[in-house]
Protein backbone atom coordinates (compact mmCIF):
# COMPACT_ATOMS: atom_id res chain seq x y z
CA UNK A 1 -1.54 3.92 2.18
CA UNK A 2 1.83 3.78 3.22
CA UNK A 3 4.64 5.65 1.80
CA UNK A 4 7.77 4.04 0.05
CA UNK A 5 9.61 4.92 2.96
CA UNK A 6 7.25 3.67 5.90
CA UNK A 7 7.40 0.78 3.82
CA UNK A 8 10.77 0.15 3.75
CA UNK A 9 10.98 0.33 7.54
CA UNK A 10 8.27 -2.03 7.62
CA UNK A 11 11.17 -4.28 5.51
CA UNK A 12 13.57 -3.59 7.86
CA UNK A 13 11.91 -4.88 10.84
CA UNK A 14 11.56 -8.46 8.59
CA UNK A 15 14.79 -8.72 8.45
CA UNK A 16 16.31 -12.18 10.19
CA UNK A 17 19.82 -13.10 12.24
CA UNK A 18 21.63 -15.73 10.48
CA UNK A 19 20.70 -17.88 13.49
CA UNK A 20 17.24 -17.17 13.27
CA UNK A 21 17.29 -18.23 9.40
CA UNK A 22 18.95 -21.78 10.42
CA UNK A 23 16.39 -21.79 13.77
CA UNK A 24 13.11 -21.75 11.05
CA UNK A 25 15.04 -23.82 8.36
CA UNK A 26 15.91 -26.32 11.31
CA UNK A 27 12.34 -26.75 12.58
CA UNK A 28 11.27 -27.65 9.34
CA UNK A 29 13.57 -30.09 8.08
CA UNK A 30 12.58 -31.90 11.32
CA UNK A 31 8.96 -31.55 10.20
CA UNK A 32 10.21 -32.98 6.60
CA UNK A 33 11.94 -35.94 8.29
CA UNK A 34 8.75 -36.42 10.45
CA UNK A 35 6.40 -37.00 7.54
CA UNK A 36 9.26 -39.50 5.90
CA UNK A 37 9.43 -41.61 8.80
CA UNK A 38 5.54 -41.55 8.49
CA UNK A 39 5.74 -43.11 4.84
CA UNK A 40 6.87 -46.91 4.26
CA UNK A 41 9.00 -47.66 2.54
CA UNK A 42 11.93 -49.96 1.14
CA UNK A 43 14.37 -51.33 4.07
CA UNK A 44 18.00 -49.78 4.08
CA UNK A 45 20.42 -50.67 1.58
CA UNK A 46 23.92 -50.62 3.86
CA UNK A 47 26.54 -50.19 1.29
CA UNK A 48 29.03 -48.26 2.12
CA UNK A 49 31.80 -46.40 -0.08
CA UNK A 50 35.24 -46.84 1.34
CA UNK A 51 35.61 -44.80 4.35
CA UNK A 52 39.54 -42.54 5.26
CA UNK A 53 40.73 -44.58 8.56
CA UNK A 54 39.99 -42.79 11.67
CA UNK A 55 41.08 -43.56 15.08
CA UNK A 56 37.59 -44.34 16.92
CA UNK A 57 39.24 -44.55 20.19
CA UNK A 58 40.70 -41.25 20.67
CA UNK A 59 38.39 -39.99 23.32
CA UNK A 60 39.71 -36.52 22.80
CA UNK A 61 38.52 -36.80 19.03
CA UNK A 62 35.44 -38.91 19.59
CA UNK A 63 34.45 -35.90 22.13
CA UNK A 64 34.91 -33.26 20.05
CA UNK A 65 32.42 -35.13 17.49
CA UNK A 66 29.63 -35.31 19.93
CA UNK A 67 29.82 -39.28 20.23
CA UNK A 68 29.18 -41.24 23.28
CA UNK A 69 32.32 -42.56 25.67
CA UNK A 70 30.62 -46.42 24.55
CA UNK A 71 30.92 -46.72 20.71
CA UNK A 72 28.82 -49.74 18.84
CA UNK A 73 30.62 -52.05 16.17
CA UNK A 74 31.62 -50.21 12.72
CA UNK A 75 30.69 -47.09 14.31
CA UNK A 76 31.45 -45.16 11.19
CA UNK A 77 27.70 -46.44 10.03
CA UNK A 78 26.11 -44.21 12.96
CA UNK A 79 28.50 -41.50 13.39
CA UNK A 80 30.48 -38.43 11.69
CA UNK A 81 34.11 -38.71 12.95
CA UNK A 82 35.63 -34.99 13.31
CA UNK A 83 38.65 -36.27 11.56
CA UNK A 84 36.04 -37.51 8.31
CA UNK A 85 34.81 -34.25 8.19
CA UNK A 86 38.02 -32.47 8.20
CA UNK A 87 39.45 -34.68 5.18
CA UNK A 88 39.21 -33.23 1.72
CA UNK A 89 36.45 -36.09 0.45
CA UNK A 90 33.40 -34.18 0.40
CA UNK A 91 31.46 -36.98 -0.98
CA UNK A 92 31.65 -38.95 2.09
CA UNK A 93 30.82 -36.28 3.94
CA UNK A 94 28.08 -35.83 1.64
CA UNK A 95 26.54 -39.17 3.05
CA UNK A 96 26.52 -38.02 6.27
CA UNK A 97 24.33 -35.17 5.52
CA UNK A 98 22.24 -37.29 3.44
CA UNK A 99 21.63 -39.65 6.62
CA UNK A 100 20.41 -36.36 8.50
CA UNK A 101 17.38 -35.98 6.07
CA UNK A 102 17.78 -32.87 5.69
CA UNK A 103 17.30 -31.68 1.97
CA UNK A 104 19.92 -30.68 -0.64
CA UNK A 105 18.43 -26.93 -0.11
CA UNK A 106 18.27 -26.80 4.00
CA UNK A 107 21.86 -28.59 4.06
CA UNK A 108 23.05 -25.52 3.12
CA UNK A 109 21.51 -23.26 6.58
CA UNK A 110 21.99 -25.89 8.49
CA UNK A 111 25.36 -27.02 7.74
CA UNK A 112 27.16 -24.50 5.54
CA UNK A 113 30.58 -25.65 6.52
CA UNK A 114 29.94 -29.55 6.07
CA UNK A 115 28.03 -28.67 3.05
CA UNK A 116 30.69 -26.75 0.80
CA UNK A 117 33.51 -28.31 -1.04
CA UNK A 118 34.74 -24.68 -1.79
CA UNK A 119 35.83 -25.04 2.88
CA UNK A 120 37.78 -27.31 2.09
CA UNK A 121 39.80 -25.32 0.03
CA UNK A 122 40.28 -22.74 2.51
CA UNK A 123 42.17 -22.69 5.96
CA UNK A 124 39.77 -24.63 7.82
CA UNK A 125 38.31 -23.42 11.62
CA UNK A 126 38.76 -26.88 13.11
CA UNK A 127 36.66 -25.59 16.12
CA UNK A 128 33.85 -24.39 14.13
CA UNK A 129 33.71 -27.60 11.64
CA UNK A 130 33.70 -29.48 15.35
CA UNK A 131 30.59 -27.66 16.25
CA UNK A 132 28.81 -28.67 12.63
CA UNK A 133 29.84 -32.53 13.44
CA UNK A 134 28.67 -32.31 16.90
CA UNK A 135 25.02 -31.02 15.19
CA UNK A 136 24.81 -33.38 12.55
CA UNK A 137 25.27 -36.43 15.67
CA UNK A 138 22.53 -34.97 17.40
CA UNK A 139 20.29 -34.72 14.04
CA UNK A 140 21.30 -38.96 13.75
CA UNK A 141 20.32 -39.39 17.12
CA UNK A 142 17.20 -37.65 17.04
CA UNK A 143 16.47 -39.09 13.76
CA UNK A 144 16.83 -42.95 15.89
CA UNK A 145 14.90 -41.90 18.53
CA UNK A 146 11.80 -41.55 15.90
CA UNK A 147 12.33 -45.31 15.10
CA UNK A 148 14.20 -45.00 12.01
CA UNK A 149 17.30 -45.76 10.16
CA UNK A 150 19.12 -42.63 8.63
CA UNK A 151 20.94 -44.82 6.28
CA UNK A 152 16.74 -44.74 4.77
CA UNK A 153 17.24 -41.12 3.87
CA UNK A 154 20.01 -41.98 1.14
CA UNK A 155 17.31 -43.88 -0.72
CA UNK A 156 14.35 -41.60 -0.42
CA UNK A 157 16.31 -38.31 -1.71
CA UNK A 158 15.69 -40.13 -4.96
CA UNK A 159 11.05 -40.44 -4.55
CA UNK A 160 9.71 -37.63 -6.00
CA UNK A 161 6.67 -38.70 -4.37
CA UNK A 162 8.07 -38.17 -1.07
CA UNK A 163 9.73 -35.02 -2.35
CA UNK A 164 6.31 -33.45 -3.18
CA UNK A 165 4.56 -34.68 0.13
CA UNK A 166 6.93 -33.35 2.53
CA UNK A 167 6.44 -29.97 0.41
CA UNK A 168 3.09 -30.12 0.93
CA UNK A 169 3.18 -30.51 4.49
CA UNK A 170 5.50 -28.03 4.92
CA UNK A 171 2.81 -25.53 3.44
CA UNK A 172 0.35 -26.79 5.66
CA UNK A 173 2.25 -26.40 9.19
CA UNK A 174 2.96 -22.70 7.71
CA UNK A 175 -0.48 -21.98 7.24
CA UNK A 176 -1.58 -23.05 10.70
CA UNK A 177 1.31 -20.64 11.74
CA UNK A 178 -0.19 -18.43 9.88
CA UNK A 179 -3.62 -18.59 11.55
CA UNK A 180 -1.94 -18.52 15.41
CA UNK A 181 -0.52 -15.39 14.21
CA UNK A 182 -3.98 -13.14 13.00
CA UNK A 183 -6.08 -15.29 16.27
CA UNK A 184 -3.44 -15.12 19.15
CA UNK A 185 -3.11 -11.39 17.67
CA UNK A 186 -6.93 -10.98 17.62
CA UNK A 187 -6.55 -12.09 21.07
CA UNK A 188 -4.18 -9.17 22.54
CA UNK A 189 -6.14 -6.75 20.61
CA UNK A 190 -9.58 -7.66 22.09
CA UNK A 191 -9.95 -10.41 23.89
CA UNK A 192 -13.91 -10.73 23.29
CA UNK A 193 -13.46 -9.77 19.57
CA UNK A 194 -14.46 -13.56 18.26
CA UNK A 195 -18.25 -14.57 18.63
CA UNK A 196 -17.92 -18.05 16.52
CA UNK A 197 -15.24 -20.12 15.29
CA UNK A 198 -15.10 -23.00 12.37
CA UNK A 199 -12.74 -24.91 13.72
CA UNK A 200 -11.00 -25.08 17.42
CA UNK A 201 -7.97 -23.15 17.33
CA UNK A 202 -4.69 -25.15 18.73
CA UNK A 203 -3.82 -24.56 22.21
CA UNK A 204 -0.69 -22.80 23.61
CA UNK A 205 1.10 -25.71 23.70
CA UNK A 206 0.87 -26.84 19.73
CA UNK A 207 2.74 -23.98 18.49
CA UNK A 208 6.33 -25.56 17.15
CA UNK A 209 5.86 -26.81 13.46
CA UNK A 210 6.92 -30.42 14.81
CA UNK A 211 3.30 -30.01 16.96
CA UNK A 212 1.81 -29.23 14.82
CA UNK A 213 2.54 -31.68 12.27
CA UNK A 214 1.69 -33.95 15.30
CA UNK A 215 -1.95 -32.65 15.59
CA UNK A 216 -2.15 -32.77 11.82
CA UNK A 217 -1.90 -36.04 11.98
CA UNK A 218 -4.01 -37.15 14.49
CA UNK A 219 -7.00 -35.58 12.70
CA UNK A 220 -6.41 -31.68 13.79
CA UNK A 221 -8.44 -29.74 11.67
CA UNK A 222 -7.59 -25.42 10.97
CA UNK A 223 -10.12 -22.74 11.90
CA UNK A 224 -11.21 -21.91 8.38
CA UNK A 225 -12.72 -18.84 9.61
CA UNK A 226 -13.64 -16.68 12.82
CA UNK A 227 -16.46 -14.03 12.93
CA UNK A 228 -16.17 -11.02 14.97
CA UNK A 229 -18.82 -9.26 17.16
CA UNK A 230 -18.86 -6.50 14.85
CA UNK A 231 -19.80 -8.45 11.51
CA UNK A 232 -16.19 -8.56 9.85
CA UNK A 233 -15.56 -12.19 9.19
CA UNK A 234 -11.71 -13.69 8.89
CA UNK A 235 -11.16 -16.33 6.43
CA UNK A 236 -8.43 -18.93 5.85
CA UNK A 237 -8.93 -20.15 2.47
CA UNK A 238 -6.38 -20.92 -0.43
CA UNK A 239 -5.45 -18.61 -2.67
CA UNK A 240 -5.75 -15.79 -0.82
CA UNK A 241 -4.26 -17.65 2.17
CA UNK A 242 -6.13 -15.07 4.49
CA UNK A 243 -8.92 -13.22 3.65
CA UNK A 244 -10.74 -10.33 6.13
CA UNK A 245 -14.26 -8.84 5.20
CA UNK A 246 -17.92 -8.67 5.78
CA UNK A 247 -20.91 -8.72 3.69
CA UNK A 248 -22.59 -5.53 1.95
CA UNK A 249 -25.53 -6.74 0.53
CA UNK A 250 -27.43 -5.77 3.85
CA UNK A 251 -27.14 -9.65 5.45
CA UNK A 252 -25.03 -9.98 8.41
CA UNK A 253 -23.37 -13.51 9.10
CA UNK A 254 -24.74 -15.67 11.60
CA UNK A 255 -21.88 -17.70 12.08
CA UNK A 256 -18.33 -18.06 11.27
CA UNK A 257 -19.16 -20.83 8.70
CA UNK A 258 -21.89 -19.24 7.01
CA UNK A 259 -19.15 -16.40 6.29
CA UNK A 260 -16.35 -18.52 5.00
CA UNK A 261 -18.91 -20.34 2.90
CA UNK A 262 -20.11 -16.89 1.71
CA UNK A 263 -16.54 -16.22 1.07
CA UNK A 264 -15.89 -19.52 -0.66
CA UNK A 265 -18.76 -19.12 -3.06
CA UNK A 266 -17.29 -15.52 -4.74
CA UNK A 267 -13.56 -16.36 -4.17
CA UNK A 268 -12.44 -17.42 -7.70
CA UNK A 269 -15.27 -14.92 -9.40
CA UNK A 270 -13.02 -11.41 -8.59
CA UNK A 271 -16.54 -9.48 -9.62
CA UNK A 272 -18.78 -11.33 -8.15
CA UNK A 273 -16.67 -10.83 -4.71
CA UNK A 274 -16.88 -7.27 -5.17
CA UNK A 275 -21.17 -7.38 -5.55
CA UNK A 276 -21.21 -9.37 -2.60
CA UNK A 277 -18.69 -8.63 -0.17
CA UNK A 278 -16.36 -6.52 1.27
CA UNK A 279 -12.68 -7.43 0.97
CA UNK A 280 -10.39 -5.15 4.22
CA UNK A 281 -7.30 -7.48 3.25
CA UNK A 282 -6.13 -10.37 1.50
CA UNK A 283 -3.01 -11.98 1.71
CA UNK A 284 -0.64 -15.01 0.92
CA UNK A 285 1.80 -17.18 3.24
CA UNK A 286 4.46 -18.63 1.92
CA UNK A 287 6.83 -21.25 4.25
CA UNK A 288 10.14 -20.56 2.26
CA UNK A 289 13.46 -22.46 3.60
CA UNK A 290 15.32 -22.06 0.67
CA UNK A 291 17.24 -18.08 1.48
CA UNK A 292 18.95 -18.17 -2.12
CA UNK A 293 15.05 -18.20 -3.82
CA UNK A 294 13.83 -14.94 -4.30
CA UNK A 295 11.08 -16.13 -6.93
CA UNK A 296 9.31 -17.75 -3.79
CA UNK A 297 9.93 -15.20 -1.50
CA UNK A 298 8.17 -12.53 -3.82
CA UNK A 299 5.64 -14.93 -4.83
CA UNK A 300 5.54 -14.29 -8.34
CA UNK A 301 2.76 -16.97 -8.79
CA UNK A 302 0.42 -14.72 -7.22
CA UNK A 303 -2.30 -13.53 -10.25
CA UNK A 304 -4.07 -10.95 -8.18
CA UNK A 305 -2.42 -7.57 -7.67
CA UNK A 306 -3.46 -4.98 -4.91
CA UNK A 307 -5.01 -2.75 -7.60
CA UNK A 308 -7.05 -5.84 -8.77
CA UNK A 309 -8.70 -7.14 -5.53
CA UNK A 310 -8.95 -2.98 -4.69
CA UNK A 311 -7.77 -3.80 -1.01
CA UNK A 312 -5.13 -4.02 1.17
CA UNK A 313 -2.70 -7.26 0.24
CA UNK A 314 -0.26 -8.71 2.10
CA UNK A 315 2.68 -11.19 2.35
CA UNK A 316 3.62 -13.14 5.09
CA UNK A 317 7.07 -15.00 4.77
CA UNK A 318 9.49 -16.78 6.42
CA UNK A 319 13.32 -16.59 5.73
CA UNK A 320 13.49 -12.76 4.80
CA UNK A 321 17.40 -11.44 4.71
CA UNK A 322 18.40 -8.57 4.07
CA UNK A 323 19.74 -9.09 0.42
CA UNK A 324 16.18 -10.30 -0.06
CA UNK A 325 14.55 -7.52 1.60
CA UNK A 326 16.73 -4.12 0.32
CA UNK A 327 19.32 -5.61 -1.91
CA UNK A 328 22.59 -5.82 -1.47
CA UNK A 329 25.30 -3.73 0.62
CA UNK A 330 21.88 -1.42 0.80
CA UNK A 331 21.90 -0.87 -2.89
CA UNK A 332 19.08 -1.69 -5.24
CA UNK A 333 20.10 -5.14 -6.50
CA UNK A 334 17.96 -6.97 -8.91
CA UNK A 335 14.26 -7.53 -7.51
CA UNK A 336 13.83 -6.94 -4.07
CA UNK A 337 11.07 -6.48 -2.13
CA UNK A 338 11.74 -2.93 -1.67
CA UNK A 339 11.18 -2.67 -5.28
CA UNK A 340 7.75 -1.55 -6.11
CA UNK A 341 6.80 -4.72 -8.63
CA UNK A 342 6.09 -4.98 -4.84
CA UNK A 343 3.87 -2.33 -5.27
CA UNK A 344 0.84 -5.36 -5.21
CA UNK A 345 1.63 -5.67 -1.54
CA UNK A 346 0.58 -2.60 1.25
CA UNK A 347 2.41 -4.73 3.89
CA UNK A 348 4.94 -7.35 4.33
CA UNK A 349 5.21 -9.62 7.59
CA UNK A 350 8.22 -12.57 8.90
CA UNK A 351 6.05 -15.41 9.32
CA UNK A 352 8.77 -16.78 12.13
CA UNK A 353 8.03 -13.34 14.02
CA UNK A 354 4.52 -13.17 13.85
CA UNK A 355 4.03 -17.45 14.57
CA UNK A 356 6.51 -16.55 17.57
CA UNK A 357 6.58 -20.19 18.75
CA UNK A 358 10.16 -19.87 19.51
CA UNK A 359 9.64 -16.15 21.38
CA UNK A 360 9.86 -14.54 18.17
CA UNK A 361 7.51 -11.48 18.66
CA UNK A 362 9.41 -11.13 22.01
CA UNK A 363 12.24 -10.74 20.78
CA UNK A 364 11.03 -8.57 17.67
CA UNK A 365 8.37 -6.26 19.25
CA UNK A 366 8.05 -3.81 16.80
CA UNK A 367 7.68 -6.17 14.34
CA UNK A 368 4.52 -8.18 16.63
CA UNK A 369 3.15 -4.71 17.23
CA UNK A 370 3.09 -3.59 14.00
CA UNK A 371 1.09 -6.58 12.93
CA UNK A 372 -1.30 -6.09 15.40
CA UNK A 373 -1.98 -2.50 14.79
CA UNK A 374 -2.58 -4.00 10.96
CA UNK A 375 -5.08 -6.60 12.07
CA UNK A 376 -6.61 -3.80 14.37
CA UNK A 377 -7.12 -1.71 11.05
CA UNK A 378 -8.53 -4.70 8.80
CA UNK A 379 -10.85 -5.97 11.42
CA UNK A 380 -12.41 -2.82 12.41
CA UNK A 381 -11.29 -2.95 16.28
């Protein structure tokens, strides 16, 4: 078991760059958008409050915003002028942020500056607001180039039918992040450790949560499990999200379906699972894109703790700062996860790292390493 301290260097390597935050945060508010422009819906309602006058044709301005040299009638309806976003109506620019499709929690990340009333209050960085415009074009543009109409969005905040879908999918991209992670790790540790696979895993090229979402919808289907050449099965159920373990009632699995159905058949009956099988590690993954919620990020839902399942747990997370992870100005602030209610957890893992579709666990190698030197342990290689 590790110590308290081990542990907390274990934290430390979670931690994530404020760019790194708004790089995961970005990715899926595109995969969010994605699955609206999926859904019908009503056509656009173009009504439009009344807007400060701007000069469209001052090239200097227009550039600065991110716009193209050939503007379309009423461009204000396609565009954030810089000069919009640097008046002191923050509802309009509200609108504009709204048209991106990005929710009221992501805005935040991904535009803190166009986001806060409280700027606009302050001496204002012109250049730095500039930059914000210039990213909140590109998000319109890209948003066209799916075939859509951003002005859609404004309506759509409002479905709390959509609201819960694009959760949902959100939670399903992270788990097949999740699974890349323990197989592409499985894979570096040793190479002929898999004998059978339910499922196909994705190839190398399906690895952004936007491809993801793509082979989702064309029918993709997750490994649900993977058995290795020494018996040890790993599992991808729900609730645990990942299970590893083997049988001990003498019968070895013959395939990688007959252990995840094994698996399936004890899962909700905690002492039943412990007659039957073996448990090295379970653990939860929770996509999080909100930084300011902590309940999610220590998933408090979770009704097993590590004394309960008598195993290794762990978490695997995405958005982990360092407030989150040791508290504030590195004191013990509120519940962190170097508090020991954490105690239900023997390890802790950044879901961006270990996914690594954007060279995460090249740029965090300790952090990669140290997950695979876990998944070494739990699988038995």
């Amino acid at each position: 078991m590790a110590t308290f301290e081990e542990f907390a260097r274990q934290l430390e390597r979670c931690v994530q760059s404020q760019d790194e935050i708004n790089a995961f945060i970005a990715a899926f508010a595109r995969v969010r958008i994605r699955r609206i422009v999926n859904l019908s819906g009503a056509p656009a309602v173009d009504t439009w409050p009344a807007l400060p006058t701007v000069d469209w044709t001052d090239e200097i301005k227009v550039q600065a915003s991110g716009l193209p040299e050939s503007l379309k009638a009423e461009p204000w309806k396609r565009w954030l002028h810089l000069d919009i976003a640097l008046d002191k109506d923050q509802k309009v620019v509200d609108r504009y942020i709204s048209m991106t499709g990005v929710s009221d929690k992501q805005r935040r990340a991904v535009f803190p500056l166009l986001s806060s009333a409280n700027s606009r209050r302050l001496p204002i960085n012109a250049n730095a607001v500039a930059k914000e415009v210039r990213s909140l074009n590109q998000w319109l543009e890209w948003v066209r180039e799916q075939g859509f109409e951003p002005t859609r969005f404004i309506d759509y905040q409002k479905s709390l039918t959509i609201h819960g879908n694009t959760q949902n999918v959100s939670g399903a991209v992270g788990h097949v992040g999740a699974v890349c992670a323990f197989l592409d790790a499985l894979g570096e540790i040793a190479p002929d450790a898999i004998v059978d696979m339910d499922g196909t895993h994705v190839d190398a090229d399906t690895r952004s949560p936007e491809r993801i979402l793509g082979w989702i919808d064309s029918g993709g289907k997750v490994p649900r499990a993977a058995l290795l050449k020494n018996g040890r099965a790993v599992a991808f159920p729900s609730d645990p999200d990942v299970a590893i373990f083997t049988s001990i009632d003498g019968k070895q699995y013959k395939t990688a379906a007959d252990a995840h159905a094994a698996y399936e058949a004890v899962r909700r009956q905690p002492a039943l699972r412990r007659q039957q099988i073996h448990e090295f590690v379970v653990g939860e993954v929770k996509t999080a894109t909100d930084p300011a919620n902590l309940h999610e990020r220590l998933a408090l839902g979770s009704r097993e703790t590590r004394n309960e399942v008598r195993t290794d747990r762990f978490l695997m997370m995405s958005v982990l700062t360092r407030e989150i992870l040791r508290g504030g100005s590195g004191k013990q602030s509120g519940r962190t996860l170097e508090n020991r209610d954490v105690e239900r957890f023997s390890d802790v893992f950044n879901l961006h790292f270990a996914w690594g579709w954007d060279g995460g666990r090249i740029s965090h190698p300790e952090h990669w390493a140290q997950f695979k030197s876990r998944v070494r342990t739990w699988c038995g290689l």
